[in-house]
Protein backbone atom coordinates (compact mmCIF):
# COMPACT_ATOMS: atom_id res chain seq x y z
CA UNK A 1 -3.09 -3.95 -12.94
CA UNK A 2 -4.80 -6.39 -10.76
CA UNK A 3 -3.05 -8.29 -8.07
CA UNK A 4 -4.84 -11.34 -9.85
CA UNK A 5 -6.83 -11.61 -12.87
CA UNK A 6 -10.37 -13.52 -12.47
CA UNK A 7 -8.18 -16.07 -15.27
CA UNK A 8 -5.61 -16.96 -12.77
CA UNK A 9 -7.86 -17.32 -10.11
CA UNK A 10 -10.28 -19.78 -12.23
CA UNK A 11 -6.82 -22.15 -13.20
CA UNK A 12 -6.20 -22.05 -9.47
CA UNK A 13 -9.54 -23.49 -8.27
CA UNK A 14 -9.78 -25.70 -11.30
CA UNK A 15 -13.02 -24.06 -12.46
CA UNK A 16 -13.35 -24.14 -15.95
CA UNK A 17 -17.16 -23.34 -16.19
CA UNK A 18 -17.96 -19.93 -17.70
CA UNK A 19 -20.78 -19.67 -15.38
CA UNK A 20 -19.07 -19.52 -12.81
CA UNK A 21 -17.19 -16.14 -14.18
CA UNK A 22 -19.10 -13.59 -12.39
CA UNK A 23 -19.03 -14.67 -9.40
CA UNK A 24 -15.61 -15.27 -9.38
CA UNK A 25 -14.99 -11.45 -10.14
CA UNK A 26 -16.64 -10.82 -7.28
CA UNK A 27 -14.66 -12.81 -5.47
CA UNK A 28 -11.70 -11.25 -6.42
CA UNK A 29 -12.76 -7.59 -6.26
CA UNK A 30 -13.64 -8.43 -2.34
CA UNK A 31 -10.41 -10.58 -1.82
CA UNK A 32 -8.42 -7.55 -3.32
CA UNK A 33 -9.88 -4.88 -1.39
CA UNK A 34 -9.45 -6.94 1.44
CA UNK A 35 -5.98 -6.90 1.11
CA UNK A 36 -5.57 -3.26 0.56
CA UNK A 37 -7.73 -2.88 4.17
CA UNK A 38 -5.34 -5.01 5.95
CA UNK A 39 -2.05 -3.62 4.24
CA UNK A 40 -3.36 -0.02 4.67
CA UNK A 41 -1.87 0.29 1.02
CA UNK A 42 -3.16 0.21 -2.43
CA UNK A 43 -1.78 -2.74 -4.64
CA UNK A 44 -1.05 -1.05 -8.27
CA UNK A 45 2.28 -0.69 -10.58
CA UNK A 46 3.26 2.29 -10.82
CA UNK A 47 2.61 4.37 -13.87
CA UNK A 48 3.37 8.30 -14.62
CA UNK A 49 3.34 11.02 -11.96
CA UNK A 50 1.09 13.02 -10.13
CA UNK A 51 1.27 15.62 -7.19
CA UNK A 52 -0.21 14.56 -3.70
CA UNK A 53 -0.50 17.03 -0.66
CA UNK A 54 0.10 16.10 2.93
CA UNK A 55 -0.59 17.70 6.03
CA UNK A 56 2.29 18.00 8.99
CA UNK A 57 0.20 16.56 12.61
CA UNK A 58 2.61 18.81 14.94
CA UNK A 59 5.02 21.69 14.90
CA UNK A 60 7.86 19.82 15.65
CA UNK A 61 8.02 16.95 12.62
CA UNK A 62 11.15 15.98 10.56
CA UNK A 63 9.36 12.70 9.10
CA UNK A 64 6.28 12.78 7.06
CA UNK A 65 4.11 9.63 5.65
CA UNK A 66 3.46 9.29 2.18
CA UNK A 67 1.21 6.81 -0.22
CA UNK A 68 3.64 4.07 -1.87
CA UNK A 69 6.81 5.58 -4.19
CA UNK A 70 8.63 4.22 -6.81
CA UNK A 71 10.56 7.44 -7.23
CA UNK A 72 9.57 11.11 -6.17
CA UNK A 73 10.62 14.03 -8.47
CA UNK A 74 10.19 16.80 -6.65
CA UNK A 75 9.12 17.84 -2.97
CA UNK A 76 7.98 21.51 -1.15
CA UNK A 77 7.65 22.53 1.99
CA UNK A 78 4.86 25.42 2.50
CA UNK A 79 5.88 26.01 -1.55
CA UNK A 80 9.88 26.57 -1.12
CA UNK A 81 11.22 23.38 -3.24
CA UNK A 82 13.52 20.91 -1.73
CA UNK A 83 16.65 19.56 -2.66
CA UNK A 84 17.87 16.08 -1.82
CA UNK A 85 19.87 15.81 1.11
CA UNK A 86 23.41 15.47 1.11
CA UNK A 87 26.22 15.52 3.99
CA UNK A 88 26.86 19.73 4.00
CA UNK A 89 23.07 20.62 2.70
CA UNK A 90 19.90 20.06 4.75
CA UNK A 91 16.70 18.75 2.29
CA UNK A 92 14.99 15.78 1.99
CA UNK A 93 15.65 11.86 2.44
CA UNK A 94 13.64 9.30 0.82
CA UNK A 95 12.99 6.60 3.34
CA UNK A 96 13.19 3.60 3.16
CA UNK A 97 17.00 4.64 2.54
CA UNK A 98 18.04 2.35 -0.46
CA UNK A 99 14.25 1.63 -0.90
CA UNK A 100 14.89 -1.23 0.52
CA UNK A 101 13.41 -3.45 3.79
CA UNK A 102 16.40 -4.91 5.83
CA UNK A 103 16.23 -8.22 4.02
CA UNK A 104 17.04 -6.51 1.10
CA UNK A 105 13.61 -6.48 -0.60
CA UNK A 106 13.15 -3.79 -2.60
CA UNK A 107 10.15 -1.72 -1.51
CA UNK A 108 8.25 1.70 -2.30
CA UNK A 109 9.09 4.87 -0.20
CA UNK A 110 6.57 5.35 2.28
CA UNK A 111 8.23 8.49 4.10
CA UNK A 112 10.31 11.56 3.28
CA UNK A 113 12.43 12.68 6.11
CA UNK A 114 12.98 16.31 6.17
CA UNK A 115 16.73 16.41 7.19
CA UNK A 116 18.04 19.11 9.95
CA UNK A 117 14.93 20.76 9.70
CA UNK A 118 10.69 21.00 10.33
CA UNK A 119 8.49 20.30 7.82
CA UNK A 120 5.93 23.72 7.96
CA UNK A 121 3.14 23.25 10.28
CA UNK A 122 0.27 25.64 10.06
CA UNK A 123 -2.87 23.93 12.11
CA UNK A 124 -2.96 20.84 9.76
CA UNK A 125 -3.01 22.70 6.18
CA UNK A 126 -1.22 20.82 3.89
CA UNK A 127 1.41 22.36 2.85
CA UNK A 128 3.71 19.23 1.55
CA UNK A 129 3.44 18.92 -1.86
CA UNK A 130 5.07 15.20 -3.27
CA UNK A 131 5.65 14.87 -7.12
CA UNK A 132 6.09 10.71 -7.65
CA UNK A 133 5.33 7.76 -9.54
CA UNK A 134 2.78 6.13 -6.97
CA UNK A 135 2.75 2.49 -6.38
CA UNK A 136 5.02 -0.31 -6.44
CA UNK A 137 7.38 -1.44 -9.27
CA UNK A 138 5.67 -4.62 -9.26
CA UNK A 139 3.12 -6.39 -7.54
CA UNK A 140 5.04 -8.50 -4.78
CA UNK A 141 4.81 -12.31 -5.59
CA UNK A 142 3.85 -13.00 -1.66
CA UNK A 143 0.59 -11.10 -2.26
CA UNK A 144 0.39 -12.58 -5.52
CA UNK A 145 -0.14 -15.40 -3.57
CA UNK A 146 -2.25 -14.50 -0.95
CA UNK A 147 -4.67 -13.45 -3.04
CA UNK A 148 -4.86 -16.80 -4.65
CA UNK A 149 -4.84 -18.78 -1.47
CA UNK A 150 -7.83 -15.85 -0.04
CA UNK A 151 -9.59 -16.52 -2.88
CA UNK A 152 -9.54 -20.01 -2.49
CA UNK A 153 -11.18 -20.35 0.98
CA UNK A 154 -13.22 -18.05 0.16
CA UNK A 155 -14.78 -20.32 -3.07
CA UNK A 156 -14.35 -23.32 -0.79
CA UNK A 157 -16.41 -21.86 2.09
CA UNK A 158 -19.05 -19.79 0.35
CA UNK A 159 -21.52 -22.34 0.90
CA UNK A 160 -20.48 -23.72 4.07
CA UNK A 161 -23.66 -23.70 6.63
CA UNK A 162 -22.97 -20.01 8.56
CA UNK A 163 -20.47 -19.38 6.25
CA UNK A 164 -21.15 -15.72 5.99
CA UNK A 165 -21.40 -15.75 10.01
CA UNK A 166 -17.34 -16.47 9.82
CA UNK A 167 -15.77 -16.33 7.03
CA UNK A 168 -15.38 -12.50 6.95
CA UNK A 169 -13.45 -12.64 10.24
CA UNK A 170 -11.72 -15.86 9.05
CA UNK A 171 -10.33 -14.15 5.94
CA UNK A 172 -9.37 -10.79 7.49
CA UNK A 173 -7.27 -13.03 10.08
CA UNK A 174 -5.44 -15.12 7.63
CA UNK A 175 -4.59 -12.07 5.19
CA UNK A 176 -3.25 -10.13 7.89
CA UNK A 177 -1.05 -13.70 8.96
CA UNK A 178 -0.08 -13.88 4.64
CA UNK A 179 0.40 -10.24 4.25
CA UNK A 180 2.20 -9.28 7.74
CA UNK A 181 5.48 -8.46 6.07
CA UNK A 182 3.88 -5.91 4.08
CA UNK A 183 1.09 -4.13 6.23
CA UNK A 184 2.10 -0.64 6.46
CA UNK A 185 2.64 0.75 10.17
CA UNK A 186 -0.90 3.10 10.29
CA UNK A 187 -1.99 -0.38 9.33
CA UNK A 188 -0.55 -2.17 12.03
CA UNK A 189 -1.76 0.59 14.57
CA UNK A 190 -4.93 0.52 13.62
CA UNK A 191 -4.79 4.31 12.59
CA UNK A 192 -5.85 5.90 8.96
CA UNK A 193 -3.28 7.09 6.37
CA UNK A 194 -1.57 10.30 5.63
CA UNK A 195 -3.86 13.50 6.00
């Protein structure tokens, strides 16, 4: 699923010229990739399950970083399988706890925590292996709307004298402004993903 469809975006600018179709689509493929640069996350529902590896950085870490969760079904360490942790057994914790932000938003997990205990480091091997249903439960309505907004300068502008000069900068700076709330921490530092 798209974060918006070239439709939505056409009833938006008022365009109702079928020639203008393609390069809308365009316009929205860039806009949306955009916004998966500047979140440092992909923007998809999530659908079925799949296994993802990930690869401890030091000797010494509880906490690892994982693509967007809706729900993880099972997680190793090095191959031994994990249990969820409760209050007398160490294992793993989903975090955010609640998947929740602290305004109560529900979000995706984005780390697993592994509780009284190191996750198996063995010079950057992965050896964490994360079963889950990747991506978010449903496409957040603030991005919904960035996208349209994004997409709107950017049909406004496109033939604005040096418009190419500025208007990548210009549209990088206001997604990151529309999309702060939800630009993952690698994204915020500036740093890559999960290896």
């Amino acid at each position: 699923m798209a974060i918006v469809s070239v439709y939505e975006v056409m009833q938006y600018l008022r365009v109702e010229a079928t020639s203008e179709e393609s390069d809308i689509a365009g316009m929205v493929a860039t806009v949306e990739d955009l916004l998966e640069s500047v979140c440092g996350r992909k923007w998809v529902v999530a659908s079925g399950t799949s296994t993802r590896l990930y690869s401890p950085r030091s000797p010494n870490q509880d906490m690892i970083r994982i693509h967007d969760a809706v729900s993880v079904t099972s997680v190793t360490n090095d191959g031994e399988a994990l249990s969820v942790a409760t209050s007398s057994v160490s294992g793993y914790q989903l975090e955010p706890v609640n998947s929740m932000d602290w305004t109560g938003e529900t979000r995706p997990y984005e780390g697993i925590r592994y509780i009284n205990n190191r996750w198996k480091f063995d010079g950057y091997r992965a050896t964490v292996a994360v079963t889950a249903s990747w991506g978010w439960a449903a496409i957040p309505d603030q991005i919904h709307r960035a996208a349209l907004v994004l997409c709107k300068d950017a049909w406004t502008y496109r033939n604005a004298p040096d418009a190419a000069a500025g208007l990548d900068g210009f549209l990088r700076s206001k997604a990151m402004e529309l999309c702060k709330r939800y630009r993952r921490e690698e994204a915020k530092a500036g740093i890559g993903g999960p290896i």
